[in-house]
Every structure is written in structure tokens, then in C-alpha cells.
C-alpha atoms as a PDB file:
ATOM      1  CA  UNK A   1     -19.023 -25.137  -1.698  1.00  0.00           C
ATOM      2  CA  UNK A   2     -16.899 -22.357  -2.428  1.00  0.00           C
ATOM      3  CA  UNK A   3     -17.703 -19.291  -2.456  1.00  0.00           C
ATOM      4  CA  UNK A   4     -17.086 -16.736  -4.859  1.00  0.00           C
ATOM      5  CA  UNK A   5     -14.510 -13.590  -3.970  1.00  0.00           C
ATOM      6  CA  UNK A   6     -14.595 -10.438  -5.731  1.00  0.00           C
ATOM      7  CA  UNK A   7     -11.176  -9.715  -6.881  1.00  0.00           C
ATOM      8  CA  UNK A   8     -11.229  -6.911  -9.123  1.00  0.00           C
ATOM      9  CA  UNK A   9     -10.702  -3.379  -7.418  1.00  0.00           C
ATOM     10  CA  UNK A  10     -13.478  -0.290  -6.725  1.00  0.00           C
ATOM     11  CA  UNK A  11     -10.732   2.032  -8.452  1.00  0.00           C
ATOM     12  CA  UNK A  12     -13.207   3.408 -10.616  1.00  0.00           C
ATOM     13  CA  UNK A  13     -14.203   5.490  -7.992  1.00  0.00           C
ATOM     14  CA  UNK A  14     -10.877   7.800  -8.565  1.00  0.00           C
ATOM     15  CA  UNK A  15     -11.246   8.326 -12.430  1.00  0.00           C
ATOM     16  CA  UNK A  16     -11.775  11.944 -11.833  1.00  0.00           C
ATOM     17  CA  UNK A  17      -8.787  12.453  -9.522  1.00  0.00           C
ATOM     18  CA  UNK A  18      -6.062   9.764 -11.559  1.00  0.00           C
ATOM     19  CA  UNK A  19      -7.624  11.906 -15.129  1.00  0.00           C
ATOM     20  CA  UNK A  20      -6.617  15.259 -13.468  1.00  0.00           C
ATOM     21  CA  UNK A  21      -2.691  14.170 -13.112  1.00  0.00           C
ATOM     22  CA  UNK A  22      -2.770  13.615 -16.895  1.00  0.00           C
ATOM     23  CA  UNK A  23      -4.350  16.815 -17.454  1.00  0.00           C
ATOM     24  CA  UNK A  24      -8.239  16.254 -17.968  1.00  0.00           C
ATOM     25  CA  UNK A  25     -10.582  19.147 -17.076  1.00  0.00           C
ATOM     26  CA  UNK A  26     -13.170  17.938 -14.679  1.00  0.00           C
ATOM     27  CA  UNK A  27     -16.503  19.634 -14.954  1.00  0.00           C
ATOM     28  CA  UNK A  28     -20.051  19.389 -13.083  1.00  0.00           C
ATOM     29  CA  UNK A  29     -23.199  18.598 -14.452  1.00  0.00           C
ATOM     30  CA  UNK A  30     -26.414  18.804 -12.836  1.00  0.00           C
ATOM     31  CA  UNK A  31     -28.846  15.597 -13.088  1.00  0.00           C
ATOM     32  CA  UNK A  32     -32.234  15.644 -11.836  1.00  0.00           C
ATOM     33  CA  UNK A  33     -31.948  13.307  -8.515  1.00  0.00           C
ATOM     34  CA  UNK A  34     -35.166  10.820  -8.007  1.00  0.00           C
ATOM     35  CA  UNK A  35     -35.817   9.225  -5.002  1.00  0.00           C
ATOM     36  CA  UNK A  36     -35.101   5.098  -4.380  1.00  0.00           C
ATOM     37  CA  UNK A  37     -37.827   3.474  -4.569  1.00  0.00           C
ATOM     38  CA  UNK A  38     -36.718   0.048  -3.717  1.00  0.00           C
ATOM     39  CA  UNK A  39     -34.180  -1.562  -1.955  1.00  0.00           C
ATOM     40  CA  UNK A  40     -31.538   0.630   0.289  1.00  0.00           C
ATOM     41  CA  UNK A  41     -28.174   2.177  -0.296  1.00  0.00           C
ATOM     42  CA  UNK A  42     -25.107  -0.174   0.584  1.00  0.00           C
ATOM     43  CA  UNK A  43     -22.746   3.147   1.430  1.00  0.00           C
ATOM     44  CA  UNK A  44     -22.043   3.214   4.778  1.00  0.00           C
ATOM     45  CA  UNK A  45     -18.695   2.752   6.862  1.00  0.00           C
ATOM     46  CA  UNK A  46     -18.187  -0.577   6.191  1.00  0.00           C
ATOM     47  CA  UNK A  47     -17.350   0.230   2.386  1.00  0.00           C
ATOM     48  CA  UNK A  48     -14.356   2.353   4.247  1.00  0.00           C
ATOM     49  CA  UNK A  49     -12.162  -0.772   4.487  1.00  0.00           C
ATOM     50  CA  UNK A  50     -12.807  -1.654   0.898  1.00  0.00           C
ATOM     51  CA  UNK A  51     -11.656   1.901  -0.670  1.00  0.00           C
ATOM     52  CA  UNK A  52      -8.432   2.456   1.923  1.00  0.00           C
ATOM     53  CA  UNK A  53      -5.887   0.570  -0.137  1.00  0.00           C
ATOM     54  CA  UNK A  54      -7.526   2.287  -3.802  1.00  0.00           C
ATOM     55  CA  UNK A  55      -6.661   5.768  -1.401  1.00  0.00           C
ATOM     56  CA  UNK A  56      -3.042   4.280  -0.595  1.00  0.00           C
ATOM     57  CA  UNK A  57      -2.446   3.692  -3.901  1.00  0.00           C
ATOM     58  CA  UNK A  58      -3.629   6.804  -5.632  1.00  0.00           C
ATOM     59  CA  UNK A  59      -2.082   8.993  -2.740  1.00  0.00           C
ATOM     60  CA  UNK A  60       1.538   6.864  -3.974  1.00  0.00           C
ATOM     61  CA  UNK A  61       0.582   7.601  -7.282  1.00  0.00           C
ATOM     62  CA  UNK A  62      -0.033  11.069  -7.050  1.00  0.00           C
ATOM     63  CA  UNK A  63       2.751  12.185  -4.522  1.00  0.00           C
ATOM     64  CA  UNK A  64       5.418   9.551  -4.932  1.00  0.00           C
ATOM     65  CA  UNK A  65       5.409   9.771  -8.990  1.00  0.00           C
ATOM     66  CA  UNK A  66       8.681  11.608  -9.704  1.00  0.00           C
ATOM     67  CA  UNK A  67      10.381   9.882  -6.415  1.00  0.00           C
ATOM     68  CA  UNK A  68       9.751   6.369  -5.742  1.00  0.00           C
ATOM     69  CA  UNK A  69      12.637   5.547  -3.801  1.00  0.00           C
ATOM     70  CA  UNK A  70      10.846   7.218  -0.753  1.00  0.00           C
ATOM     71  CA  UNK A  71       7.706   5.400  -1.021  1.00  0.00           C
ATOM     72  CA  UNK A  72       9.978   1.982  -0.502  1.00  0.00           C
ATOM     73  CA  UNK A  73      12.041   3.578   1.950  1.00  0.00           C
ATOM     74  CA  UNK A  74       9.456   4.662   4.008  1.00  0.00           C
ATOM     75  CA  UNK A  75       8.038   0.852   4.286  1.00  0.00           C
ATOM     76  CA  UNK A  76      11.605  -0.161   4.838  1.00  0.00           C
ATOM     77  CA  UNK A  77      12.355   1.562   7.483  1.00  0.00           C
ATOM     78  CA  UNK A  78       9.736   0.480   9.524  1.00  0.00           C
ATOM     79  CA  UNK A  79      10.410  -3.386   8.439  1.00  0.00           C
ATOM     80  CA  UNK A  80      14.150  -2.438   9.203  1.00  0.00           C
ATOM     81  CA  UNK A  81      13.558  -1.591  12.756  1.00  0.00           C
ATOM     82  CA  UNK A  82      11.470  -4.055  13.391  1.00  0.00           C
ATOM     83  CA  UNK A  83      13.972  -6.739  12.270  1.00  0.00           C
ATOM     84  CA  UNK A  84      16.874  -5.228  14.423  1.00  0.00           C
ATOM     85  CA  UNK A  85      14.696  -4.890  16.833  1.00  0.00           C
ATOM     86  CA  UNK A  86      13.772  -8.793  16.652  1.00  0.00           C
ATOM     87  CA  UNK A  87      17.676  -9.822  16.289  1.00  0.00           C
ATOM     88  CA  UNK A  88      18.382  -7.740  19.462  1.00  0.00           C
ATOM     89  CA  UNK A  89      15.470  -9.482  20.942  1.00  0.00           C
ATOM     90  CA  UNK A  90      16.444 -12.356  19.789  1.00  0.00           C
ATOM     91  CA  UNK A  91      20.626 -12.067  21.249  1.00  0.00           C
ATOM     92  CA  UNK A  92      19.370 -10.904  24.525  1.00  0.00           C
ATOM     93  CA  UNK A  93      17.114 -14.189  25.106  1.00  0.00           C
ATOM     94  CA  UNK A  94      19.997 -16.536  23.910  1.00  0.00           C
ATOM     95  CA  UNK A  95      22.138 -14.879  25.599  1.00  0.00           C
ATOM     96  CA  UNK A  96      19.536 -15.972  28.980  1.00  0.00           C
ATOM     97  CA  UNK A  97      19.904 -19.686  27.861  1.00  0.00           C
ATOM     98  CA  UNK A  98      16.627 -19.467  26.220  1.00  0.00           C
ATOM     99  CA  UNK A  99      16.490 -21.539  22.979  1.00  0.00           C
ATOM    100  CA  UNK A 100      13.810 -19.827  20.670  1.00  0.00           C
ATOM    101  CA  UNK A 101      13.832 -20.179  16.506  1.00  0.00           C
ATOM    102  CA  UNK A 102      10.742 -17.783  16.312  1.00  0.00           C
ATOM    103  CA  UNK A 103      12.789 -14.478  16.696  1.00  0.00           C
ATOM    104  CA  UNK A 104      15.732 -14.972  14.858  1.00  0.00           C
ATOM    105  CA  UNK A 105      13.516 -16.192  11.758  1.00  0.00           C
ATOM    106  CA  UNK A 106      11.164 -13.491  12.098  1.00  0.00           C
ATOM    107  CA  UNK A 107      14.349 -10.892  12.639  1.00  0.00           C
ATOM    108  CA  UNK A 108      15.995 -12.559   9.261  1.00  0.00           C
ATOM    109  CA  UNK A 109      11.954 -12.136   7.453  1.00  0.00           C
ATOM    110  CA  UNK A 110      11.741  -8.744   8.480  1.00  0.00           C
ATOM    111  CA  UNK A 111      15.246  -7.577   7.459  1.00  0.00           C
ATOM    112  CA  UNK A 112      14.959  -9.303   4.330  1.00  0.00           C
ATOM    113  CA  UNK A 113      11.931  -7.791   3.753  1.00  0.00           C
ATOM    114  CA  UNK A 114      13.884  -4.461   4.138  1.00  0.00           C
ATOM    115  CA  UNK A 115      16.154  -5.560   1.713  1.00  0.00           C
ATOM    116  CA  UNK A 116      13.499  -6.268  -1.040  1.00  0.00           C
ATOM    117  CA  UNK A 117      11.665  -3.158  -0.358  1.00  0.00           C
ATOM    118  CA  UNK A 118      14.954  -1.290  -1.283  1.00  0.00           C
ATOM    119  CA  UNK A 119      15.754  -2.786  -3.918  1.00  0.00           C
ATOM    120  CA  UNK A 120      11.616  -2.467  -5.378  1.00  0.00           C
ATOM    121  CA  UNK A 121      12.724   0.936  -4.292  1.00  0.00           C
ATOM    122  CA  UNK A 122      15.845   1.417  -6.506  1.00  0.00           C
ATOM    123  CA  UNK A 123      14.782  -0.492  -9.606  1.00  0.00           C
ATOM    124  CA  UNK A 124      11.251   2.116  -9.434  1.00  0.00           C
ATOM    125  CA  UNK A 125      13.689   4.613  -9.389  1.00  0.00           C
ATOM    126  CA  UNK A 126      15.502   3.432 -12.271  1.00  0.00           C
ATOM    127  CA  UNK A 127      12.501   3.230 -14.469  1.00  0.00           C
ATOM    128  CA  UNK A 128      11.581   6.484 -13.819  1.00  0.00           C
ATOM    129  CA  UNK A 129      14.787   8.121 -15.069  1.00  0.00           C
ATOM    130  CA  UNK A 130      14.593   5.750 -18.007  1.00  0.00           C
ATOM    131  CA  UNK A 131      10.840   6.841 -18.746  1.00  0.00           C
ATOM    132  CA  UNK A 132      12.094  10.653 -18.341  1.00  0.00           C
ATOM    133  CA  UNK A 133      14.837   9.919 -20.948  1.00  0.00           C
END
């Protein structure tokens, strides 16, 4: 039996804060608070995992809006390094005698990954300057 996944995001928990970017006024209204009566609260720690990438992507959203390119950059660096630092790897232990396909693949994944995330990174960049046209 399969069972069933929840795909759908909690994003609704950052109306308030996505609303403010577009210029909504956020106000406070008191409500009269009753105590649970049955059942218990499911808020804890473990919903911390759920709501990190809905925080990733509103803190992109919010601080990488006008500039894309370093949102992608950022990523690709790190995926850059790591694939020289695999192809060193990988020249230094064939350069032993060692015959391995797992580093130079995983260099050539890595840096190609680098290579997408620029270019996700330039073509972001040209839809902004098209949307501020």
C-alpha cells in the first residue's frame, strides 16, 4: 500500500510577510483565546524542518528580488569548488595508478551543476530587466 505524501507547501504561514513587499498594511486584532479542550498542539521542533525551505525561499524572495544573479552565484560557487576540488582529487589518484570513475563523474556533476546554476542565474537576471522595462 502506498502511502499518501503531502506535497503542497505550509507557505501560508508567510502571507503577512510576502503581502508587506507588495505594500499591504499589516494590522493586529485581538481575539478572545479559549483553552483546547481536546486533543494537543502538533507545534513543536519537529515542524522546524518542514518551514526551513518556505524561510529559504521567502528570504530569496525578499533580498535577492532586484539581483538574482547572486542568489545562483552563491550556490555556484560552492558546487564550483567542490567540482575542482573532485577533478584535482580525481588527477592526483590517477596520477597514483589508481583507476576510480566515481570522482571524475562526480567532478564533471558538480561542475556542470555550476554551469546550470549560472546560467538559471543569468536568464533570472534577464527577466528581471525585461519585467523593469
Amino acid at each position: 500500500m502506498i502511502k499518501s505524501v503531502r506535497l503542497y507547501s505550509d507557505m501560508h504561514r508567510f502571507i503577512p510577510a510576502v503581502s508587506t513587499l507588495a505594500g499591504a498594511r499589516i494590522a493586529e486584532i485581538v481575539v478572545n483565546h479559549r483553552p483546547r479542550k481536546y486533543g494537543k498542539a502538533k507545534y513543536g521542533l519537529s515542524r522546524v524542518w518542514k518551514a526551513l525551505p518556505d524561510i529559504i525561499t521567502i528570504k530569496m524572495l525578499i533580498h535577492f528580488n532586484e539581483r538574482p544573479m547572486l542568489w545562483f552565484a552563491f550556490f555556484a560557487f560552492i558546487f564550483g569548488l567542490t567540482g575542482f576540488g573532485l577533478g584535482i582529487a580525481s588527477i592526483y589518484l590517477f596520477l597514483q595508478g589508481t583507476q576510480s570513475i566515481v570522482y571524475p563523474a562526480a567532478s564533471f556533476l558538480f561542475l556542470a551543476l555550476f554551469g546550470s546554476l549560472l546560467s538559471w542565474g543569468l536568464l533570472a537576471e534577464f527577466f528581471v530587466k525585461i519585467e523593469k522595462r
